[in-house]
C-alpha atoms as a PDB file:
ATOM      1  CA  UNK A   1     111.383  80.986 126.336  1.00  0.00           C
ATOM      2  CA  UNK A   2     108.466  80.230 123.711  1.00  0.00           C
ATOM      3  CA  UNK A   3     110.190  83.118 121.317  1.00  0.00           C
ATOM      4  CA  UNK A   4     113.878  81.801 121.720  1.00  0.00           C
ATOM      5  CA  UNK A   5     112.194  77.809 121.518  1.00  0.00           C
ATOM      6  CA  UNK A   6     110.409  78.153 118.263  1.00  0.00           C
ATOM      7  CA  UNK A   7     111.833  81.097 116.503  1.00  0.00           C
ATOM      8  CA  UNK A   8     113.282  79.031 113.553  1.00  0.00           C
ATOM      9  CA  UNK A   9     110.792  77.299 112.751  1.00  0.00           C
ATOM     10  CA  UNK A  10     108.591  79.427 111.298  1.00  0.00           C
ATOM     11  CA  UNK A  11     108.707  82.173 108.340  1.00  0.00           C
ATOM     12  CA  UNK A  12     107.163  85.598 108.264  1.00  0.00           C
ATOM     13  CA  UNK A  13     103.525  85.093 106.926  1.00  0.00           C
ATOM     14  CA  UNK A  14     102.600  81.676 108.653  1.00  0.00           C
ATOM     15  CA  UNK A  15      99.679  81.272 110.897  1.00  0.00           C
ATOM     16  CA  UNK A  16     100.987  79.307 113.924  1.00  0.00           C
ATOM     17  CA  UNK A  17      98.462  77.548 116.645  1.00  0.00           C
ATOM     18  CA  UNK A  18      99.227  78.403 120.213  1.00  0.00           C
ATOM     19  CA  UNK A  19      98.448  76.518 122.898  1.00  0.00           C
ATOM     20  CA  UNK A  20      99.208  76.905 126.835  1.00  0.00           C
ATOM     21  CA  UNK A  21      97.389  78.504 129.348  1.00  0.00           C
ATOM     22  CA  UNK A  22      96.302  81.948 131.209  1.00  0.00           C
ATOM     23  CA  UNK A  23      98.004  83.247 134.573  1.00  0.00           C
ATOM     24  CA  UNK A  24      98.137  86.124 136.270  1.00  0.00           C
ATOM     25  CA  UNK A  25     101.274  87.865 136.668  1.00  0.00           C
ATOM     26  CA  UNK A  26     101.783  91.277 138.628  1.00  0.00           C
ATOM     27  CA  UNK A  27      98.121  92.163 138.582  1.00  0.00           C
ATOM     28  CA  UNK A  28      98.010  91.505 134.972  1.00  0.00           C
ATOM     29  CA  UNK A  29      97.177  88.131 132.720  1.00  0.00           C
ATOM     30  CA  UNK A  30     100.108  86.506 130.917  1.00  0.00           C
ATOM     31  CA  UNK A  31     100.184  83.760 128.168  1.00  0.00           C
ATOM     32  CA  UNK A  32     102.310  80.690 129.056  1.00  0.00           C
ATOM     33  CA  UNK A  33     102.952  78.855 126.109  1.00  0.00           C
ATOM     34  CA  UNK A  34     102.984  75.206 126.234  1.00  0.00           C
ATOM     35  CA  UNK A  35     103.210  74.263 122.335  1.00  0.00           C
ATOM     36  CA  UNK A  36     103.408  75.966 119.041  1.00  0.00           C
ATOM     37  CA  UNK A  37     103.406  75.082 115.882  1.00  0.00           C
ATOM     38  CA  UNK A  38     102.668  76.249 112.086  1.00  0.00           C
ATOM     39  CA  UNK A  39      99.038  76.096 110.811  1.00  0.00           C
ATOM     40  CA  UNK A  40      99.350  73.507 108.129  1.00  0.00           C
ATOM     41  CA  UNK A  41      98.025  75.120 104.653  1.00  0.00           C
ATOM     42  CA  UNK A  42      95.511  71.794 104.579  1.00  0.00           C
ATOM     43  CA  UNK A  43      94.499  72.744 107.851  1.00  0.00           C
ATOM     44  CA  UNK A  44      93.700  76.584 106.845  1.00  0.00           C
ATOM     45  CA  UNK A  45      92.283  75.486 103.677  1.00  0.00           C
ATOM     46  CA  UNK A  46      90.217  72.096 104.344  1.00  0.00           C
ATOM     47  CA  UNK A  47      88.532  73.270 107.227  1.00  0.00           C
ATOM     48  CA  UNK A  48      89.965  71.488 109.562  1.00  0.00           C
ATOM     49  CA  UNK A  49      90.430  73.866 112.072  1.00  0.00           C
ATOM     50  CA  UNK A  50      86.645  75.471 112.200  1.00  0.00           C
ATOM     51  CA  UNK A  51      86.057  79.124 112.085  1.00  0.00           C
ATOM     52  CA  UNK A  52      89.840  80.109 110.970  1.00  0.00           C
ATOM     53  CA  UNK A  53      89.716  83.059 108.940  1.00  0.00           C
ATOM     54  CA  UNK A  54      92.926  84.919 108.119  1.00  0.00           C
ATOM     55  CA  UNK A  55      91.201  88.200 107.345  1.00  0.00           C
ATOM     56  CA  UNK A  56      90.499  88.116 111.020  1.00  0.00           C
ATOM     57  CA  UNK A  57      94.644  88.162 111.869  1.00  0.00           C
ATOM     58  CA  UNK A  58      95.509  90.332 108.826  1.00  0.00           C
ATOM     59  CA  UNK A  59      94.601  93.913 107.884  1.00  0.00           C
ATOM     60  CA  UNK A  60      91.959  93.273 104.686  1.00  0.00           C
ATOM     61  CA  UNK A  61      89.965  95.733 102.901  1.00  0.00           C
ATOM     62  CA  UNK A  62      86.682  96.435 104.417  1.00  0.00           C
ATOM     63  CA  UNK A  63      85.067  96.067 101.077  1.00  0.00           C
ATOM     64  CA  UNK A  64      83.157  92.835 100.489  1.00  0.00           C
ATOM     65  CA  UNK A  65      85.848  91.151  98.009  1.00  0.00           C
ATOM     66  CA  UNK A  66      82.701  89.260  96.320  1.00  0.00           C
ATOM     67  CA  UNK A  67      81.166  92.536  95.647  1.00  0.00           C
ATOM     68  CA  UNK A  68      84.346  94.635  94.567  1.00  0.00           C
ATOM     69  CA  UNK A  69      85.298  91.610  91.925  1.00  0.00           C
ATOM     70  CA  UNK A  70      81.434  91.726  90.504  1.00  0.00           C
ATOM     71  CA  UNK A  71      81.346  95.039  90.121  1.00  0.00           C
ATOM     72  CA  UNK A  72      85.000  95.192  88.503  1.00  0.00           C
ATOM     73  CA  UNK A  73      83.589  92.450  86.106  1.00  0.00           C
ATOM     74  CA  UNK A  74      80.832  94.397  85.026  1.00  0.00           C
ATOM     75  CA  UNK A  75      82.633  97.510  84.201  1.00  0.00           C
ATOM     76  CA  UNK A  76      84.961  95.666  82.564  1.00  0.00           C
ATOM     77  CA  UNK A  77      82.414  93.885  80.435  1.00  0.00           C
ATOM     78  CA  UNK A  78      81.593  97.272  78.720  1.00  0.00           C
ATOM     79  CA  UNK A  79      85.017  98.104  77.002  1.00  0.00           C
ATOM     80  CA  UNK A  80      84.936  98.280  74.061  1.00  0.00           C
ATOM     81  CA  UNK A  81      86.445  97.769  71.242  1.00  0.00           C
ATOM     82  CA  UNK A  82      86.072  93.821  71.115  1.00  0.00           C
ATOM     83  CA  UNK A  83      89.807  92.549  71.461  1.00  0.00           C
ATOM     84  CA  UNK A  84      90.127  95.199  74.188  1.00  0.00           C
ATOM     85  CA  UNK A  85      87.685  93.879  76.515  1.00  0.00           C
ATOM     86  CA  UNK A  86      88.786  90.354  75.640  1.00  0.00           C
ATOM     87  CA  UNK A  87      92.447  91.155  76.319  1.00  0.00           C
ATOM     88  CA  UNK A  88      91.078  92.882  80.090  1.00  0.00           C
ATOM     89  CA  UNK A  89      88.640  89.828  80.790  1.00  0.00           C
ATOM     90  CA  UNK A  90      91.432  87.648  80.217  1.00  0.00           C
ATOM     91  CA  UNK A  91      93.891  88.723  82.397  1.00  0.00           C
ATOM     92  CA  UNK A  92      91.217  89.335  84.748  1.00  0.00           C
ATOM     93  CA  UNK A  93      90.201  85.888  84.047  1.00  0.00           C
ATOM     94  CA  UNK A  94      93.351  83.996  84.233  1.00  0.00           C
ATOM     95  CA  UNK A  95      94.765  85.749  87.286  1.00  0.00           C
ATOM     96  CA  UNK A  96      91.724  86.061  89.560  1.00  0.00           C
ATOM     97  CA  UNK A  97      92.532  84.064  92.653  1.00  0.00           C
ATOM     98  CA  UNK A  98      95.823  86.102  92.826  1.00  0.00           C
ATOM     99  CA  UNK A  99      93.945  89.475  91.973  1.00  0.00           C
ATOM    100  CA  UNK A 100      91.537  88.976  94.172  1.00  0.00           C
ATOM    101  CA  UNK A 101      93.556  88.346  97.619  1.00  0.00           C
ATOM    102  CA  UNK A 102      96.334  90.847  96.672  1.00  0.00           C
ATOM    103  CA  UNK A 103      97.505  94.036  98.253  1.00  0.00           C
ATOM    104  CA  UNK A 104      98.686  96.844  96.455  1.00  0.00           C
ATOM    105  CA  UNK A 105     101.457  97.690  98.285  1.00  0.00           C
ATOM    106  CA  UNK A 106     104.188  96.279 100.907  1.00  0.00           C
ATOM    107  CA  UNK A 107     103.149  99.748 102.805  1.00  0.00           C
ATOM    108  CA  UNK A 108     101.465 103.451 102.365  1.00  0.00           C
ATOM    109  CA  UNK A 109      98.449 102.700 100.026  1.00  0.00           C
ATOM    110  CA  UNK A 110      95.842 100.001 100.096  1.00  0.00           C
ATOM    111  CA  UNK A 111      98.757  97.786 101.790  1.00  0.00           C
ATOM    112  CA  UNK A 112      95.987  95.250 102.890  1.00  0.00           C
ATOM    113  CA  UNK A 113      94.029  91.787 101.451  1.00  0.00           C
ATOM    114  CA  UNK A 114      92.129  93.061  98.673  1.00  0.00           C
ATOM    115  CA  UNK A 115      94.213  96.072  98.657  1.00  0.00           C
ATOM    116  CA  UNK A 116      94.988  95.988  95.020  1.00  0.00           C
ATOM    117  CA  UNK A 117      91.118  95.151  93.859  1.00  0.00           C
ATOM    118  CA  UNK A 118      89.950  97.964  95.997  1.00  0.00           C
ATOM    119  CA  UNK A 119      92.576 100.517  94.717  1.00  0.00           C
ATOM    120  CA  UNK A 120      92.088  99.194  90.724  1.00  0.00           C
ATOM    121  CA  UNK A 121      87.931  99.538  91.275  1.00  0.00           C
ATOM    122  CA  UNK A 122      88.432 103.047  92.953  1.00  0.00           C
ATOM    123  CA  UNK A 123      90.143 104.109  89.357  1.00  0.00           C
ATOM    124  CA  UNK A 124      88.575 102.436  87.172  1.00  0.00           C
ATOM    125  CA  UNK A 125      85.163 103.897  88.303  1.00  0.00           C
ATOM    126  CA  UNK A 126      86.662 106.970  88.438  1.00  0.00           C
ATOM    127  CA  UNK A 127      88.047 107.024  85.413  1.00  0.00           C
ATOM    128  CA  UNK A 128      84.660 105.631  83.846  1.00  0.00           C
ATOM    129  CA  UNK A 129      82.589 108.284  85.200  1.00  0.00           C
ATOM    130  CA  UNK A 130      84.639 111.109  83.808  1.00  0.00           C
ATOM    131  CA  UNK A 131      84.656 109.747  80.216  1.00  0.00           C
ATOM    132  CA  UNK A 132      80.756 108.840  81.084  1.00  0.00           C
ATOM    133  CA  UNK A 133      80.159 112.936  82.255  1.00  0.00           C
ATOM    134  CA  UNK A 134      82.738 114.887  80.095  1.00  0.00           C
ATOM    135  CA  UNK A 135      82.223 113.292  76.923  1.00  0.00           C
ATOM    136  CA  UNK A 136      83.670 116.581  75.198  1.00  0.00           C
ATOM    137  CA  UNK A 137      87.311 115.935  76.508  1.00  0.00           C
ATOM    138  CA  UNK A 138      87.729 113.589  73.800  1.00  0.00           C
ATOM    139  CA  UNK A 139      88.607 110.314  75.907  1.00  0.00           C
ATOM    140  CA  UNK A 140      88.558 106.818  74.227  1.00  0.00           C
ATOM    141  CA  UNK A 141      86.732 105.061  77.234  1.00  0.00           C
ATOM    142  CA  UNK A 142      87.417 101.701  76.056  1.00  0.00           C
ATOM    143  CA  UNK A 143      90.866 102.145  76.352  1.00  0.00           C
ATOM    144  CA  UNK A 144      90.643 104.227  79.577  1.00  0.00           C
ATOM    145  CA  UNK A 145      88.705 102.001  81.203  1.00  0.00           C
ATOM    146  CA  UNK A 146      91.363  99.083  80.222  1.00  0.00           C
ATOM    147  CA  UNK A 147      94.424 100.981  81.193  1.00  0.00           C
ATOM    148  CA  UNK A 148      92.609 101.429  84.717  1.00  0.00           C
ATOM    149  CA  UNK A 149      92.209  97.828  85.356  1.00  0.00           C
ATOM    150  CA  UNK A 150      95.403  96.747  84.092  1.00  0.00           C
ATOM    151  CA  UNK A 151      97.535  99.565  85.046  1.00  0.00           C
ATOM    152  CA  UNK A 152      98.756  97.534  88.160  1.00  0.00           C
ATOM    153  CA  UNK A 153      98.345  94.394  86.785  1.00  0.00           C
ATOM    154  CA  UNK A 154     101.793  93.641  86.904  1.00  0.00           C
ATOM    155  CA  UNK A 155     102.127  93.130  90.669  1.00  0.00           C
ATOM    156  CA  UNK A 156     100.878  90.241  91.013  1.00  0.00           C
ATOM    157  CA  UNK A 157     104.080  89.543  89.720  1.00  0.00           C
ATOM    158  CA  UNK A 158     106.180  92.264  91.883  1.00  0.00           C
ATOM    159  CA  UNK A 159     104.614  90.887  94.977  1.00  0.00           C
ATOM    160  CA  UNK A 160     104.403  87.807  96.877  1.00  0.00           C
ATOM    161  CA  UNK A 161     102.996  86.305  99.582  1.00  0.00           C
ATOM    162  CA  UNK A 162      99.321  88.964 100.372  1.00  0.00           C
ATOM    163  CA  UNK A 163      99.823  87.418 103.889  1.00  0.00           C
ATOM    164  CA  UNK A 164     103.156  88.985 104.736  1.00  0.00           C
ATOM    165  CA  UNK A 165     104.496  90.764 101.501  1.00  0.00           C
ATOM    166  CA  UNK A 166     107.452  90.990 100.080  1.00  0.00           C
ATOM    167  CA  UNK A 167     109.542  92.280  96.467  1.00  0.00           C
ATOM    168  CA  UNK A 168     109.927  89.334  94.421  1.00  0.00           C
ATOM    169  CA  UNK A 169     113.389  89.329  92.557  1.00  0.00           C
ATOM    170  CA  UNK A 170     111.127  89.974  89.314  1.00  0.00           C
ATOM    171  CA  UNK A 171     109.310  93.004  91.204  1.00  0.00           C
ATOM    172  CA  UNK A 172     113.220  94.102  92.494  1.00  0.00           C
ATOM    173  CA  UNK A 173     114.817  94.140  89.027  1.00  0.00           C
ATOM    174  CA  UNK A 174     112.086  94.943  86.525  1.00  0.00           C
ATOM    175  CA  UNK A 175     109.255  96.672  88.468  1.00  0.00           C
ATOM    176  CA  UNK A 176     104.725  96.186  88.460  1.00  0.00           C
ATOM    177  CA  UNK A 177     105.088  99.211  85.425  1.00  0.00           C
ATOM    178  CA  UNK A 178     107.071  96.855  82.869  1.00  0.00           C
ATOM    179  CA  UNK A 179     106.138  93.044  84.227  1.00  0.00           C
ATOM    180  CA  UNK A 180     102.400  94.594  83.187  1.00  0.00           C
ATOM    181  CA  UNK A 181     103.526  96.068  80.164  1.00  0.00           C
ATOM    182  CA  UNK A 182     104.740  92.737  79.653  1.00  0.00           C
ATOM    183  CA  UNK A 183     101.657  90.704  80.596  1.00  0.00           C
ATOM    184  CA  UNK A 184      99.225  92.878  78.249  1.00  0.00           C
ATOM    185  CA  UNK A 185     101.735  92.157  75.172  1.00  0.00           C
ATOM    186  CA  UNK A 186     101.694  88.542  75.710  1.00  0.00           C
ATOM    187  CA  UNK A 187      98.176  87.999  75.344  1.00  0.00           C
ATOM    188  CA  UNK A 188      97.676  91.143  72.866  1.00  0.00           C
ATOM    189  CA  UNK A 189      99.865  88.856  70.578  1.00  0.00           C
ATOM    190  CA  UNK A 190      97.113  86.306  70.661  1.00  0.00           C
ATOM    191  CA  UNK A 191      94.425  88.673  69.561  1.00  0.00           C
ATOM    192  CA  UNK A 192      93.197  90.692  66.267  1.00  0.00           C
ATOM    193  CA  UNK A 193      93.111  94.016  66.070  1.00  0.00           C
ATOM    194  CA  UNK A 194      91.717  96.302  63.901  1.00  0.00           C
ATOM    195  CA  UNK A 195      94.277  99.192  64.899  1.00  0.00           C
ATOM    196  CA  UNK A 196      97.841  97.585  65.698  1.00  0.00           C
ATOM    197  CA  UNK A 197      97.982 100.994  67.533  1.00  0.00           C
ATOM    198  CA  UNK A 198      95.514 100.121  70.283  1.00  0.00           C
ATOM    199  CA  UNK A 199      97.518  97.577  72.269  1.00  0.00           C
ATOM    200  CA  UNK A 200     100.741  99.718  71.861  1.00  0.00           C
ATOM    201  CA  UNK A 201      98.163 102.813  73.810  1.00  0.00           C
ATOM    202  CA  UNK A 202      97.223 100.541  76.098  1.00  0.00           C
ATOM    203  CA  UNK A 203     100.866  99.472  76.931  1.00  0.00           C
ATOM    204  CA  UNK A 204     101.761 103.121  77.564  1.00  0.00           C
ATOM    205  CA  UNK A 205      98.936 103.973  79.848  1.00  0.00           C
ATOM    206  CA  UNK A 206     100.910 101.078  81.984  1.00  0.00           C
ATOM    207  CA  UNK A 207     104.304 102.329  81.547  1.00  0.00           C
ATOM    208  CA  UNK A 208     103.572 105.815  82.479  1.00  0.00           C
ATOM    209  CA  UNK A 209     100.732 105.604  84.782  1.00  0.00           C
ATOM    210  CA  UNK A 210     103.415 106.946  87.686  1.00  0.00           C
ATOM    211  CA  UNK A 211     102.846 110.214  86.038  1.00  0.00           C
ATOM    212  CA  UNK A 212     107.069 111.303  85.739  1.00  0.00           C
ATOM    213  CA  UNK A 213     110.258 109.673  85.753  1.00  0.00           C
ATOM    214  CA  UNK A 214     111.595 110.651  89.086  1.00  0.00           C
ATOM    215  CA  UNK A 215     108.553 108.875  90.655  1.00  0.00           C
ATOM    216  CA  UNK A 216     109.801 105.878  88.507  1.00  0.00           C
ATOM    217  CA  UNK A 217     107.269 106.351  85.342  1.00  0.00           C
ATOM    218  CA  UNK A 218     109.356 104.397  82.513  1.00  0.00           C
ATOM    219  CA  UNK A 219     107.346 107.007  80.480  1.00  0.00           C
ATOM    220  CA  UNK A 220     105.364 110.541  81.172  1.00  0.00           C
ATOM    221  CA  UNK A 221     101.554 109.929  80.031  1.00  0.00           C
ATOM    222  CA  UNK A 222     101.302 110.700  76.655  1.00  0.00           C
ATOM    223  CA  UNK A 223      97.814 110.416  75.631  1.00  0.00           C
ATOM    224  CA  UNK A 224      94.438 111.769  77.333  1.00  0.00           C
ATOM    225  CA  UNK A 225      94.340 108.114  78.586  1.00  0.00           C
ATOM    226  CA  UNK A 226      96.910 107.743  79.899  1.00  0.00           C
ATOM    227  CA  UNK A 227      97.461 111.217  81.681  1.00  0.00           C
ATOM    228  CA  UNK A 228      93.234 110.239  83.194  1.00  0.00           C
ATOM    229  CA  UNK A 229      94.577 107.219  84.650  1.00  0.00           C
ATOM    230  CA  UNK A 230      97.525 108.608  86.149  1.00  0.00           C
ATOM    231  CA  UNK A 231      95.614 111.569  88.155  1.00  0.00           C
ATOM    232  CA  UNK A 232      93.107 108.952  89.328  1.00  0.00           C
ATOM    233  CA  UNK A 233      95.594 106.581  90.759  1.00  0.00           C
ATOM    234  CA  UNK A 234      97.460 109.040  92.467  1.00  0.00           C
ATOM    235  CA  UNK A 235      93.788 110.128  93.726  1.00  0.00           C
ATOM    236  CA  UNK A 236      93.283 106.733  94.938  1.00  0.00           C
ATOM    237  CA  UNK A 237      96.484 106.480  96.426  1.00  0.00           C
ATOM    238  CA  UNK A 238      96.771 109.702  98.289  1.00  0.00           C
ATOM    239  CA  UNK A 239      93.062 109.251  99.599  1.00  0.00           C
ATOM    240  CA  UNK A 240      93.657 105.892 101.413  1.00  0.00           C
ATOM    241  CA  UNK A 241      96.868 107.217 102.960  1.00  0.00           C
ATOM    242  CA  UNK A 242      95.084 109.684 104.118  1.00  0.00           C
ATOM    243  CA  UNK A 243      92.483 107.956 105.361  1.00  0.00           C
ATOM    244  CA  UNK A 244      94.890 105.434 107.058  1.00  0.00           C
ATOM    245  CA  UNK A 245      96.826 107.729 108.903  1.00  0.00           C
ATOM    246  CA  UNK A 246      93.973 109.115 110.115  1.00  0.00           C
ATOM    247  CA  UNK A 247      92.268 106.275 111.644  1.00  0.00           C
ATOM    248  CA  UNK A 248      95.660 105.231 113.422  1.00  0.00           C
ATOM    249  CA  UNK A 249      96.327 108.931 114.734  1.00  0.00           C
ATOM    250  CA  UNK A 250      96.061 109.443 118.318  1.00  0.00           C
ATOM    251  CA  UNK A 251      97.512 113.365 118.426  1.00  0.00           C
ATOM    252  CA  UNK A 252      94.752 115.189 120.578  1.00  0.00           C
ATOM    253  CA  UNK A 253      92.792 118.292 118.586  1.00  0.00           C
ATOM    254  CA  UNK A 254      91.201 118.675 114.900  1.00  0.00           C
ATOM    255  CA  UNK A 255      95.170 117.881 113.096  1.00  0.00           C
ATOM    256  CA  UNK A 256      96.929 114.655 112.738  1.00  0.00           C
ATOM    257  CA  UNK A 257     100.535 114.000 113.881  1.00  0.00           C
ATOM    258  CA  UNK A 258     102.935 114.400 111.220  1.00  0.00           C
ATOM    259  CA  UNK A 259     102.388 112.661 107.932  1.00  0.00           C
ATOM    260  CA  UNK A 260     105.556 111.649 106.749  1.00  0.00           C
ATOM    261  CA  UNK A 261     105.117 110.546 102.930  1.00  0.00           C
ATOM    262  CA  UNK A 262     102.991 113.870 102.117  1.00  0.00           C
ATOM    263  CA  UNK A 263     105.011 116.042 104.935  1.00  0.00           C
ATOM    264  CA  UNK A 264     102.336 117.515 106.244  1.00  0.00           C
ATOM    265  CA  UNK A 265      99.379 117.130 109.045  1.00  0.00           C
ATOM    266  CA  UNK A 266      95.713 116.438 108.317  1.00  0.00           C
ATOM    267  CA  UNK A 267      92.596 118.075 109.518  1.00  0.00           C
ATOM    268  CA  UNK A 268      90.491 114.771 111.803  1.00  0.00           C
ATOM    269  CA  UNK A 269      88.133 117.162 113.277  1.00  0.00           C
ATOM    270  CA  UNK A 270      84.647 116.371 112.915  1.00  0.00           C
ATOM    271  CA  UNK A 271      81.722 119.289 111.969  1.00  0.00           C
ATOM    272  CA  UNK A 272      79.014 120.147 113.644  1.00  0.00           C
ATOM    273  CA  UNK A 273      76.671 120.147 110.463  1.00  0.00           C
ATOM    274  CA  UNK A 274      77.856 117.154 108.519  1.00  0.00           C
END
């Protein structure tokens, strides 16, 4: 009855308050509803309804979000050239509420609260340590670094709504590769820059960071950069799927049930020496 009552009223990604009462049913406890309605966004936000927390209803990263956002900070503070960090500290600056709360994708990777700060930290460190350890591979770090942070900038834009998300039409016709492409020009434009062909490098990392065009790359990595931050967010990526499908398999032995995205099954079992 409750389902058929109050179905219209509400919208995929509200919080709604349920009240009624407990019975037993058949040996078993049933919820008859009495009243429902939608959470009001004062009442999730002014704390008016103490102790609601909508990590606690939604899958969110178990990463401290304070910590992950400090730590992406810092790294980001030690890009260099100049206009390069000040072009990643701004966007970082100017979209951090959004940035912060955002998955990274509508499903498969890091599809969670947080999801996308988690996934950008994973390869950004990654892609920091290897120009940190193999110094003789040539890599410009600065503008590694940058192209990790920003290379997913741009779905902030392709996404809405972290609760429940969802393609925006921007995200449906353009695409995260271009709308960040996009993004980084815009406030490039505002800056000076010793080499006019830094911000152009930095734009590519973005547009080709899918690695080729059947996987939707507008562009196949060109530069050292570029190709760096392309293996580490596919490393990222295929990790947390991984990891995912794991933790929700319940096939019996050391392998997973099928995994459908990488077509195969995963090893679970645990070792006696680790």
């Amino acid at each position: 009855d409750a389902t058929q009552r109050y179905a219209s009223q509400f919208e995929e990604g509200d919080f709604v308050f349920v009240q009624g009462r407990v019975e037993t049913y058949r040996n078993a406890l049933q919820l008859v509803v009495e009243s429902l309605r939608r959470l009001t966004q004062e009442e999730q936000d002014g704390g008016k309804l103490p102790g609601f927390d909508a990590t606690l209803l939604v899958p969110t990263s178990e990463h401290d979000l304070d910590d992950m956002w400090a730590r992406l900070l810092a790294l980001t503070a030690t890009i260099e050239p100049e206009p390069l960090r000040a072009l990643t500290e701004t966007l970082l600056r100017d979209h951090a509420e959004a940035f912060r709360e955002a998955p990274a994708a509508v499903s498969n990777h890091h599809a969670y609260i947080g999801g996308l700060l988690e996934h950008t930290l994973e390869v950004a460190q990654g892609v920091a340590r290897f120009a940190d350890e193999e110094p003789s591979l040539g890599l410009r770090r600065g503008l590694a670094v940058s192209g990790a942070v920003l290379h997913d900038i741009g779905k902030l834009l392709e996404l809405e709504n972290p609760i429940a998300p969802r393609y925006s039409l921007e995200g449906q016709l353009i695409g995260h590769l271009l709308l960040g492409r996009d993004m980084v020009r815009q406030v490039a434009a505002s800056l000076t820059w010793p080499d006019p062909r830094t911000p152009l490098l930095l734009e590519h990392i973005l547009i080709s960071h899918h690695g080729e065009l059947e996987y939707a790359a507008a562009m196949v990595p060109k530069s050292p950069e570029a190709v760096a931050v392309y293996h580490f967010d596919n490393l990222s990526a295929k990790l947390n799927m991984i990891k995912t499908h794991i933790a929700s398999d319940a096939e019996e032995g050391d392998f997973t049930d099928w995994e459908r995205n990488m077509e195969r099954r995963f090893f679970k079992g645990t070792l006696t020496d680790a």
